[in-house]
PDB file of N, CA and C in Angstrom:
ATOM      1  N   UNK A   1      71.671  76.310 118.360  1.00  0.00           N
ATOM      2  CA  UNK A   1      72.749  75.371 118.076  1.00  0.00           C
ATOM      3  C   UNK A   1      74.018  75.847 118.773  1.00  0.00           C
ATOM      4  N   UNK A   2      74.711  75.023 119.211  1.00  0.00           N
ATOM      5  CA  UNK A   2      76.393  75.124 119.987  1.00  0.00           C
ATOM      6  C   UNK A   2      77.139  75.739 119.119  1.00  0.00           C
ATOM      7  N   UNK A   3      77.597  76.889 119.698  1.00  0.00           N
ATOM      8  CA  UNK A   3      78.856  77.871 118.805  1.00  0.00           C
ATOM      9  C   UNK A   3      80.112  77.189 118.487  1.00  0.00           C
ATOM     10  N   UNK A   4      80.633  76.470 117.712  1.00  0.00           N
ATOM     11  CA  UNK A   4      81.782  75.837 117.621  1.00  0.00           C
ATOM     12  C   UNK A   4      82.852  76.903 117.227  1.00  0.00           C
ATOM     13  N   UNK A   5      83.925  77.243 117.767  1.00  0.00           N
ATOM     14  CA  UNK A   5      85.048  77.954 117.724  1.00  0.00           C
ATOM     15  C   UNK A   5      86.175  76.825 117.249  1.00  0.00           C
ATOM     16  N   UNK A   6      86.565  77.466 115.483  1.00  0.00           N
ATOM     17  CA  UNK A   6      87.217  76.526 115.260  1.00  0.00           C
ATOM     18  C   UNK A   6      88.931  77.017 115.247  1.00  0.00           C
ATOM     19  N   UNK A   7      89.689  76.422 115.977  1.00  0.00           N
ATOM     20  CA  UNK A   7      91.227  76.599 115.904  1.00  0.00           C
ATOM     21  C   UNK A   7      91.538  77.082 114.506  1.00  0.00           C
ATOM     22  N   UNK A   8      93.138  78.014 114.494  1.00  0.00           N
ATOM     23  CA  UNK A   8      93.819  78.565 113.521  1.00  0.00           C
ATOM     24  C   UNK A   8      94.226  77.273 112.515  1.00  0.00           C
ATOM     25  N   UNK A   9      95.079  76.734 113.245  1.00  0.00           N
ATOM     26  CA  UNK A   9      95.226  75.649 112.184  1.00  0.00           C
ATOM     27  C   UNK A   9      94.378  74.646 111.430  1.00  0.00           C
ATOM     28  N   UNK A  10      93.274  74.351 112.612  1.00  0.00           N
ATOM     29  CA  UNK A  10      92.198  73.712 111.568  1.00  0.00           C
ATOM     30  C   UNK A  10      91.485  74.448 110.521  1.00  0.00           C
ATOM     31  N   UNK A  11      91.066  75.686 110.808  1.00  0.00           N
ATOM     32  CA  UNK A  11      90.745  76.935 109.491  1.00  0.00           C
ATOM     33  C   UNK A  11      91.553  76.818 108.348  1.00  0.00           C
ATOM     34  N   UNK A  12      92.577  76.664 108.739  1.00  0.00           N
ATOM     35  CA  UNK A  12      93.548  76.218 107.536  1.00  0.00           C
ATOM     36  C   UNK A  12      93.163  75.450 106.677  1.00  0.00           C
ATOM     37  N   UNK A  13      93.096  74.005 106.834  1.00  0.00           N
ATOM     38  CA  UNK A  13      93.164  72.742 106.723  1.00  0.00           C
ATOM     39  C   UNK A  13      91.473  72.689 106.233  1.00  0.00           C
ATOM     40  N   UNK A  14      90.714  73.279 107.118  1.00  0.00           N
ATOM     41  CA  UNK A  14      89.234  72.898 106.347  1.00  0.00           C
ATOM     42  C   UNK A  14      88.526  74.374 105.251  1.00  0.00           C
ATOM     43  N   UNK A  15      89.330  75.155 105.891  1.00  0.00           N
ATOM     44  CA  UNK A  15      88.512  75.931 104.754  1.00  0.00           C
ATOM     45  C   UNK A  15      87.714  76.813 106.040  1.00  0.00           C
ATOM     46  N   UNK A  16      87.349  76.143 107.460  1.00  0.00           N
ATOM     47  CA  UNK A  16      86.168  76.605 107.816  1.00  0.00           C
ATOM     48  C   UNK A  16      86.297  78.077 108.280  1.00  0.00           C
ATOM     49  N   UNK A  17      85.314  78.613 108.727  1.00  0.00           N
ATOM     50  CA  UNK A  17      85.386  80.062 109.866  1.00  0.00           C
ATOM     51  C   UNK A  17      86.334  79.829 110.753  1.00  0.00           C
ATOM     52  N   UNK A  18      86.525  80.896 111.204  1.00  0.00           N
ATOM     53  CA  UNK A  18      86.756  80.902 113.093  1.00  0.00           C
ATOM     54  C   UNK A  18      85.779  80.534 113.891  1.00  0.00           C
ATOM     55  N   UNK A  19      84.592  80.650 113.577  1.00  0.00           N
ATOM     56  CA  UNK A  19      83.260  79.708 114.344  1.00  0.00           C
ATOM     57  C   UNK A  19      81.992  79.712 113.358  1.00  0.00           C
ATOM     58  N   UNK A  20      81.353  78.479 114.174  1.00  0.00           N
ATOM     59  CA  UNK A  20      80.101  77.996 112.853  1.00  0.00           C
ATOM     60  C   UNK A  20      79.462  77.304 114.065  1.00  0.00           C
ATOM     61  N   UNK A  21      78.032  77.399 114.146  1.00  0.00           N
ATOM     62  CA  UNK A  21      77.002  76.627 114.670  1.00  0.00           C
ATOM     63  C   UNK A  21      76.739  75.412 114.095  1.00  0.00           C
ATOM     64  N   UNK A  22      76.627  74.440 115.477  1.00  0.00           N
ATOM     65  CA  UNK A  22      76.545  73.458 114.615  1.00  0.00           C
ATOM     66  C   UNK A  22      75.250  72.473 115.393  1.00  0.00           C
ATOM     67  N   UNK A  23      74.217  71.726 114.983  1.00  0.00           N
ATOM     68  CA  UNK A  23      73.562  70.588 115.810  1.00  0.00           C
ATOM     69  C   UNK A  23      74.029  69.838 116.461  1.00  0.00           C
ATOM     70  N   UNK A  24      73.674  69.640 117.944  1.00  0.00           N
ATOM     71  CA  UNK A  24      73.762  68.424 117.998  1.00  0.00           C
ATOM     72  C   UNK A  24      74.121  68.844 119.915  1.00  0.00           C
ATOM     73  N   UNK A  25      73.541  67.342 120.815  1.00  0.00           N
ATOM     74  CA  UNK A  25      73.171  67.580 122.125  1.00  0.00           C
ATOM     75  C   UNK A  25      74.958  66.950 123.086  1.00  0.00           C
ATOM     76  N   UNK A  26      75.710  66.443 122.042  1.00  0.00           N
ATOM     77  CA  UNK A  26      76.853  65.982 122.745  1.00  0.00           C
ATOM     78  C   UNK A  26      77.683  65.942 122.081  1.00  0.00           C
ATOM     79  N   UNK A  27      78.751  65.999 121.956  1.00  0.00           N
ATOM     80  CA  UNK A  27      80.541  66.331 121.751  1.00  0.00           C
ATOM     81  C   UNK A  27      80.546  65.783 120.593  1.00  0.00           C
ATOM     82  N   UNK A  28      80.173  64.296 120.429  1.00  0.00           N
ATOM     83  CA  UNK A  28      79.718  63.383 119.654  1.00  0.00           C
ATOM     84  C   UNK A  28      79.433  63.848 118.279  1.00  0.00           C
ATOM     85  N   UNK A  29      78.341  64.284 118.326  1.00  0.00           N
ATOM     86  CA  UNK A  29      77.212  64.166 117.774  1.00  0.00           C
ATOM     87  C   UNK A  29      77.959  65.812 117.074  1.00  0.00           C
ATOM     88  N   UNK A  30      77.904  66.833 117.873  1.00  0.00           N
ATOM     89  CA  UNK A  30      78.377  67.830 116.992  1.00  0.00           C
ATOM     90  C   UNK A  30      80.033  67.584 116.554  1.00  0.00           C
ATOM     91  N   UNK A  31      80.988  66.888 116.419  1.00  0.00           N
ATOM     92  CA  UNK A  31      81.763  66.182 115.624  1.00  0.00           C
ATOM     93  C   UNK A  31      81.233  65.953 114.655  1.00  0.00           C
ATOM     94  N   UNK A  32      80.657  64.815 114.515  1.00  0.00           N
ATOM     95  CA  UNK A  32      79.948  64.425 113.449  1.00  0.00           C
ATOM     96  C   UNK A  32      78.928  65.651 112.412  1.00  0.00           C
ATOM     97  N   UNK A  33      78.331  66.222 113.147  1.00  0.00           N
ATOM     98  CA  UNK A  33      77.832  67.130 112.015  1.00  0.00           C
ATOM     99  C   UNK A  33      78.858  68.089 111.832  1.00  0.00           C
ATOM    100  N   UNK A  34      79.318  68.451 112.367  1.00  0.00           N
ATOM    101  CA  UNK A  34      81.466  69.630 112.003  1.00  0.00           C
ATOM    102  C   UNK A  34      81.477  68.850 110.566  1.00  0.00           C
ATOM    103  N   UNK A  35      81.696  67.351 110.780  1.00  0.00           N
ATOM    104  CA  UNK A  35      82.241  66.545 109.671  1.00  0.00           C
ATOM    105  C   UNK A  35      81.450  66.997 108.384  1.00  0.00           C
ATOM    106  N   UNK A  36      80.334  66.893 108.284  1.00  0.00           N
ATOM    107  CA  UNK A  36      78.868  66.819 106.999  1.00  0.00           C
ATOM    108  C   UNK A  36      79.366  68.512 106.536  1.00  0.00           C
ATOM    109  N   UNK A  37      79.414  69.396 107.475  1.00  0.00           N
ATOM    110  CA  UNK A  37      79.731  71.047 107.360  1.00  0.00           C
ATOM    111  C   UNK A  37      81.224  71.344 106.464  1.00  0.00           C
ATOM    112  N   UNK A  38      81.757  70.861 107.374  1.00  0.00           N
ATOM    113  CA  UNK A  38      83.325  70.471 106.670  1.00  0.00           C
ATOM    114  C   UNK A  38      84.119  69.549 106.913  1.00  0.00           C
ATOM    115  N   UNK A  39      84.073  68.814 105.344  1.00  0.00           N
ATOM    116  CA  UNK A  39      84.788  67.167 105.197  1.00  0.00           C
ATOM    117  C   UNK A  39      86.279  67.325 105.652  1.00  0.00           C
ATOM    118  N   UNK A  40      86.781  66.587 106.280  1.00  0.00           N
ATOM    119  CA  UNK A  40      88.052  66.481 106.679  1.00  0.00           C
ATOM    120  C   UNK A  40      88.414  67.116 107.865  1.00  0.00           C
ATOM    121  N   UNK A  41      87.765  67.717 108.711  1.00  0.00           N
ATOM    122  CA  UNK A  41      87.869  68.023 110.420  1.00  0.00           C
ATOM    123  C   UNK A  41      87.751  67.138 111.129  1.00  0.00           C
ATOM    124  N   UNK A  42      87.053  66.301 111.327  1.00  0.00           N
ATOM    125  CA  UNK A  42      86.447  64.808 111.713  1.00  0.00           C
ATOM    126  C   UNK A  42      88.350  64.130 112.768  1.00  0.00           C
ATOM    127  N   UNK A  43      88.792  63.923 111.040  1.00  0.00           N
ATOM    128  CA  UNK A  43      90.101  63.631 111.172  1.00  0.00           C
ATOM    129  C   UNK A  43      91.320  64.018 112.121  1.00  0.00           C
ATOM    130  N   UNK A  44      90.481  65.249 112.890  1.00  0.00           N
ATOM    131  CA  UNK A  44      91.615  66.070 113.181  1.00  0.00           C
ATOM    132  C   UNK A  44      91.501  66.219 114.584  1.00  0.00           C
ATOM    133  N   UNK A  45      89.854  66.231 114.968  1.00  0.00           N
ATOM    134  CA  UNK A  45      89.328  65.802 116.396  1.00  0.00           C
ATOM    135  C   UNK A  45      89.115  64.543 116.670  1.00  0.00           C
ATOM    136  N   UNK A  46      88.969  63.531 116.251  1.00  0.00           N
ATOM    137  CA  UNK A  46      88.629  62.368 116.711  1.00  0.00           C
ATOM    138  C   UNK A  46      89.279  61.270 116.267  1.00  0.00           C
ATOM    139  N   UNK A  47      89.955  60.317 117.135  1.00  0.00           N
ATOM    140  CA  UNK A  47      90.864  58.950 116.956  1.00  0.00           C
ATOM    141  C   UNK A  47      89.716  58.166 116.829  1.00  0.00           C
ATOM    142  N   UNK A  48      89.720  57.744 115.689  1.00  0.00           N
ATOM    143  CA  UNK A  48      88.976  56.600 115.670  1.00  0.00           C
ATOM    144  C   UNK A  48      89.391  55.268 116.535  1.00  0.00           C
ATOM    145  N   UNK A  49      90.588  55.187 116.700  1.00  0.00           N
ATOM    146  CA  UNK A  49      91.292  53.849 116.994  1.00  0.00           C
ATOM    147  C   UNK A  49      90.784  53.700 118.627  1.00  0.00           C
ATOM    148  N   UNK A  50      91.242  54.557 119.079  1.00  0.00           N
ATOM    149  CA  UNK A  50      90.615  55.158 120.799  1.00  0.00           C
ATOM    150  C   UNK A  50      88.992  55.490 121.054  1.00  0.00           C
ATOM    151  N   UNK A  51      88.488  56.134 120.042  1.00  0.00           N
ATOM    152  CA  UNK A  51      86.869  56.091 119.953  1.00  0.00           C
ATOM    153  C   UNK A  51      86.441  57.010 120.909  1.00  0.00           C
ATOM    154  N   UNK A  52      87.567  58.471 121.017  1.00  0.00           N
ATOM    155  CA  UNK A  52      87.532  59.119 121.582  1.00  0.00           C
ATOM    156  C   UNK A  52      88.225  61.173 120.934  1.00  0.00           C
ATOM    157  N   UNK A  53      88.649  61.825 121.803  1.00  0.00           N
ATOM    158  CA  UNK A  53      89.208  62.795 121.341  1.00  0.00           C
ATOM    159  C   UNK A  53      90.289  62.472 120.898  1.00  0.00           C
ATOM    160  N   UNK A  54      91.126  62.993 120.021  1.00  0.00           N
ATOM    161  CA  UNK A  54      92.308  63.350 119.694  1.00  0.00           C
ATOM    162  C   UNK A  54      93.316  63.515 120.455  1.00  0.00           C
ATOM    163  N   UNK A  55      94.032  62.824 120.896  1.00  0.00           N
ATOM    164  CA  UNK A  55      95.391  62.884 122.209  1.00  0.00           C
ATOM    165  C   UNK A  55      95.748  64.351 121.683  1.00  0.00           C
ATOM    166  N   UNK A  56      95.958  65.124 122.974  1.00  0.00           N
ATOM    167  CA  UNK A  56      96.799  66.135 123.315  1.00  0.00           C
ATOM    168  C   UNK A  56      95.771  67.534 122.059  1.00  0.00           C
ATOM    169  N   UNK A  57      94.307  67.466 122.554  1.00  0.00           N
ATOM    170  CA  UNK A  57      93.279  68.093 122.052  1.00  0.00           C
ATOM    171  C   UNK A  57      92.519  68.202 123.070  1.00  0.00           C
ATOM    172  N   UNK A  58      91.641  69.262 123.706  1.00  0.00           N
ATOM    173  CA  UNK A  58      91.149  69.192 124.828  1.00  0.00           C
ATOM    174  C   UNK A  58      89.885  70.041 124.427  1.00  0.00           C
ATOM    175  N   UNK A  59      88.489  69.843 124.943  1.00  0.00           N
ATOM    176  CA  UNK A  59      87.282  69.993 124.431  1.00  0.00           C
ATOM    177  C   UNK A  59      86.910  70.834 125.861  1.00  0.00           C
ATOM    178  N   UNK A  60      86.915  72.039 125.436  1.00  0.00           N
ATOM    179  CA  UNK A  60      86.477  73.109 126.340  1.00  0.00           C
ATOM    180  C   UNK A  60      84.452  73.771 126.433  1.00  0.00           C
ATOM    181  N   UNK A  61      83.888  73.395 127.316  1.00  0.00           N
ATOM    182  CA  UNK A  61      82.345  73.818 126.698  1.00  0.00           C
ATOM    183  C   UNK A  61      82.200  74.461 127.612  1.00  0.00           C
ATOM    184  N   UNK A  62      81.144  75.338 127.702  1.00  0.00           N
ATOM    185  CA  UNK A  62      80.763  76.183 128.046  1.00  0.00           C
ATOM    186  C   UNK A  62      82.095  76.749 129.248  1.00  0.00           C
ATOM    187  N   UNK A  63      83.338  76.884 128.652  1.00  0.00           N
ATOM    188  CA  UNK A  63      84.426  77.389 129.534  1.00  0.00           C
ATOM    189  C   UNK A  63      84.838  76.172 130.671  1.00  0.00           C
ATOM    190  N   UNK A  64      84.388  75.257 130.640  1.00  0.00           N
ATOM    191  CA  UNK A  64      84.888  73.837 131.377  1.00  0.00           C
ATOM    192  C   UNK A  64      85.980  72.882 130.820  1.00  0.00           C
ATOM    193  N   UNK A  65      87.044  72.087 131.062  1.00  0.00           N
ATOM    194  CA  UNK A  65      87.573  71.223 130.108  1.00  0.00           C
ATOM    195  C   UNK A  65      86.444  70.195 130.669  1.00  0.00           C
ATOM    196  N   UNK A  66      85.958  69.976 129.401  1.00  0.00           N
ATOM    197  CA  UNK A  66      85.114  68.299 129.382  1.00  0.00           C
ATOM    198  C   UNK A  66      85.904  67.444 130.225  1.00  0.00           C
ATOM    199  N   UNK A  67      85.463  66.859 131.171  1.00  0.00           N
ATOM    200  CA  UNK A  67      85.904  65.232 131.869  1.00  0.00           C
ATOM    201  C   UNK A  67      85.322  63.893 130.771  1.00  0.00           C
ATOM    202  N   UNK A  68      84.521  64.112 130.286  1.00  0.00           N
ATOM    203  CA  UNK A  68      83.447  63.133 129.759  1.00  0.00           C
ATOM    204  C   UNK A  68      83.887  62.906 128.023  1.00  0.00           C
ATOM    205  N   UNK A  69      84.325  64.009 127.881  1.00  0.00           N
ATOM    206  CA  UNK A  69      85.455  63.749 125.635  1.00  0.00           C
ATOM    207  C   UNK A  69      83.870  63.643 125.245  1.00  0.00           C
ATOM    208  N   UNK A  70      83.911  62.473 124.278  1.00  0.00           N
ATOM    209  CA  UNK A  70      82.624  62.548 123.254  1.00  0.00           C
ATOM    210  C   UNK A  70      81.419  62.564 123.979  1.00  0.00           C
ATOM    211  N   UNK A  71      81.192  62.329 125.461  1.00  0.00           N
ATOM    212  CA  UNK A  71      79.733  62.042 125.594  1.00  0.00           C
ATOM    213  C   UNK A  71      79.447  63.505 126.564  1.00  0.00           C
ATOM    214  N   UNK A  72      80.221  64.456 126.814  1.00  0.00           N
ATOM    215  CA  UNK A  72      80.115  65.619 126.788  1.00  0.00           C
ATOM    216  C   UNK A  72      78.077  66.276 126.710  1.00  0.00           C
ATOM    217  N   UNK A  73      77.366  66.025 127.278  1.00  0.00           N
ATOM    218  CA  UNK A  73      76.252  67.195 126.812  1.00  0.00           C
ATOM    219  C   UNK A  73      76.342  68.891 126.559  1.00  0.00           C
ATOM    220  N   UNK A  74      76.204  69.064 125.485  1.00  0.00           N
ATOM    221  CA  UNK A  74      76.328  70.336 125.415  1.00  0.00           C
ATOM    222  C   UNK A  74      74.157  70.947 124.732  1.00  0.00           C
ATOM    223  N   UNK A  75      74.351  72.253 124.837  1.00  0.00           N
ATOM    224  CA  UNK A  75      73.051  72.519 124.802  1.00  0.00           C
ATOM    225  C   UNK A  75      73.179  73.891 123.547  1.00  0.00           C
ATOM    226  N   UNK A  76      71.835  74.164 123.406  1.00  0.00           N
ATOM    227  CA  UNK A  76      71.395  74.877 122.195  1.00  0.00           C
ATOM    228  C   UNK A  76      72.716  76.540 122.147  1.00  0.00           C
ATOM    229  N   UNK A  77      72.245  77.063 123.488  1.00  0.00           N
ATOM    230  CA  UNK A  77      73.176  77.659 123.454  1.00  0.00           C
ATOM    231  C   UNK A  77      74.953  77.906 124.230  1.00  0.00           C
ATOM    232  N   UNK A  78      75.434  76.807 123.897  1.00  0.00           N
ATOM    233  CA  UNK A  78      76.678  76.293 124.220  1.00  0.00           C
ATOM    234  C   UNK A  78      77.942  76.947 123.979  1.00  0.00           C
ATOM    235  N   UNK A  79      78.909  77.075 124.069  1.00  0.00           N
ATOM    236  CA  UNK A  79      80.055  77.655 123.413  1.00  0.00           C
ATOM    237  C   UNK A  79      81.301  76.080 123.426  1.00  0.00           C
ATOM    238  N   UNK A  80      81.890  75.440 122.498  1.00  0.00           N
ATOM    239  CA  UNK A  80      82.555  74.873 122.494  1.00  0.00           C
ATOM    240  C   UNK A  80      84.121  75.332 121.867  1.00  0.00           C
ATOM    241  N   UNK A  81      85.113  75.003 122.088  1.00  0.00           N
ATOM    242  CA  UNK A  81      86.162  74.913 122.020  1.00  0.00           C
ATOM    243  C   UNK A  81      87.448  73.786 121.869  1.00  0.00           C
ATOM    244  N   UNK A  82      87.770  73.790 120.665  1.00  0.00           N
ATOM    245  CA  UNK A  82      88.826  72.301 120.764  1.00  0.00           C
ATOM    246  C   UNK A  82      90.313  72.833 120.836  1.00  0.00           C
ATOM    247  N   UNK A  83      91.124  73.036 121.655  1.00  0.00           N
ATOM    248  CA  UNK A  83      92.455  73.476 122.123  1.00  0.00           C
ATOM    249  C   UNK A  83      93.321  72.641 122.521  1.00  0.00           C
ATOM    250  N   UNK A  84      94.730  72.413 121.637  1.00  0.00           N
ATOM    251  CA  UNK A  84      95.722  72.137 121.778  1.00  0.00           C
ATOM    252  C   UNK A  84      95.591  71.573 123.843  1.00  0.00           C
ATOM    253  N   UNK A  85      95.961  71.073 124.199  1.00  0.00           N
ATOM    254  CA  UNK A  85      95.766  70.485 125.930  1.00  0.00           C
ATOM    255  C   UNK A  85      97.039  70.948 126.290  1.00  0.00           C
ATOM    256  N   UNK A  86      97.459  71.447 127.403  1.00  0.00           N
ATOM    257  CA  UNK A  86      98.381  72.038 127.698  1.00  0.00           C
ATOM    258  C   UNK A  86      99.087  71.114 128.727  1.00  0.00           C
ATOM    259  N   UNK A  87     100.347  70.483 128.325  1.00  0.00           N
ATOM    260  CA  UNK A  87     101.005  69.349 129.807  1.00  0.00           C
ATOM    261  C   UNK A  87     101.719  70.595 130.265  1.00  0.00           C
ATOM    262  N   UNK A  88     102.032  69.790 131.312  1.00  0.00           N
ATOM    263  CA  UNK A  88     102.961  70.418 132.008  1.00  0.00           C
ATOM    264  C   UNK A  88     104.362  68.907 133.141  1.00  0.00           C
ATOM    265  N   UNK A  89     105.706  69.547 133.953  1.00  0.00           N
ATOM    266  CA  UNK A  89     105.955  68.860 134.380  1.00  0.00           C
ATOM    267  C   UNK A  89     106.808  68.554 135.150  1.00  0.00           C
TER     268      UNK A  89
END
């Protein structure tokens, strides 16, 4: 399962680790099970309204920033990352 590395402030807010394995073959999909693991993260990565990431949240996998947000493939042994997105200007 994909190593999810979860941010300081979301640890806060959910209760969770600093990282937790989680199922699932795309960005998507391990969102959604984050969610079932711990209720109320969901909220924090994903705009529902957009049907996408979280503006100004950036989904790092296997050390790449995702181009692709939720449809992302990630694999069994994955490393993911959700980080603050850094502008610049």
């Amino acid at each position: 399962m994909p190593d999810v590395w979860i941010p300081a402030p979301m640890q806060r807010i959910t209760g969770a680790p600093d990282r937790v394995q989680v199922a699932g073959a795309t960005v998507r999909q391990v969102i959604n099970n984050l969610e079932q693991l711990h209720p109320g993260i969901k909220e924090l990565l994903y705009d529902e309204e957009l049907d996408d990431i979280t503006p100004g949240l950036a989904v790092i996998v296997d050390g790449d920033v995702s181009q692709l947000g939720l449809m992302e493939r990630v694999t069994d042994d994955s490393e993911m990352h959700f980080l603050p997105a850094i502008g610049g200007g």
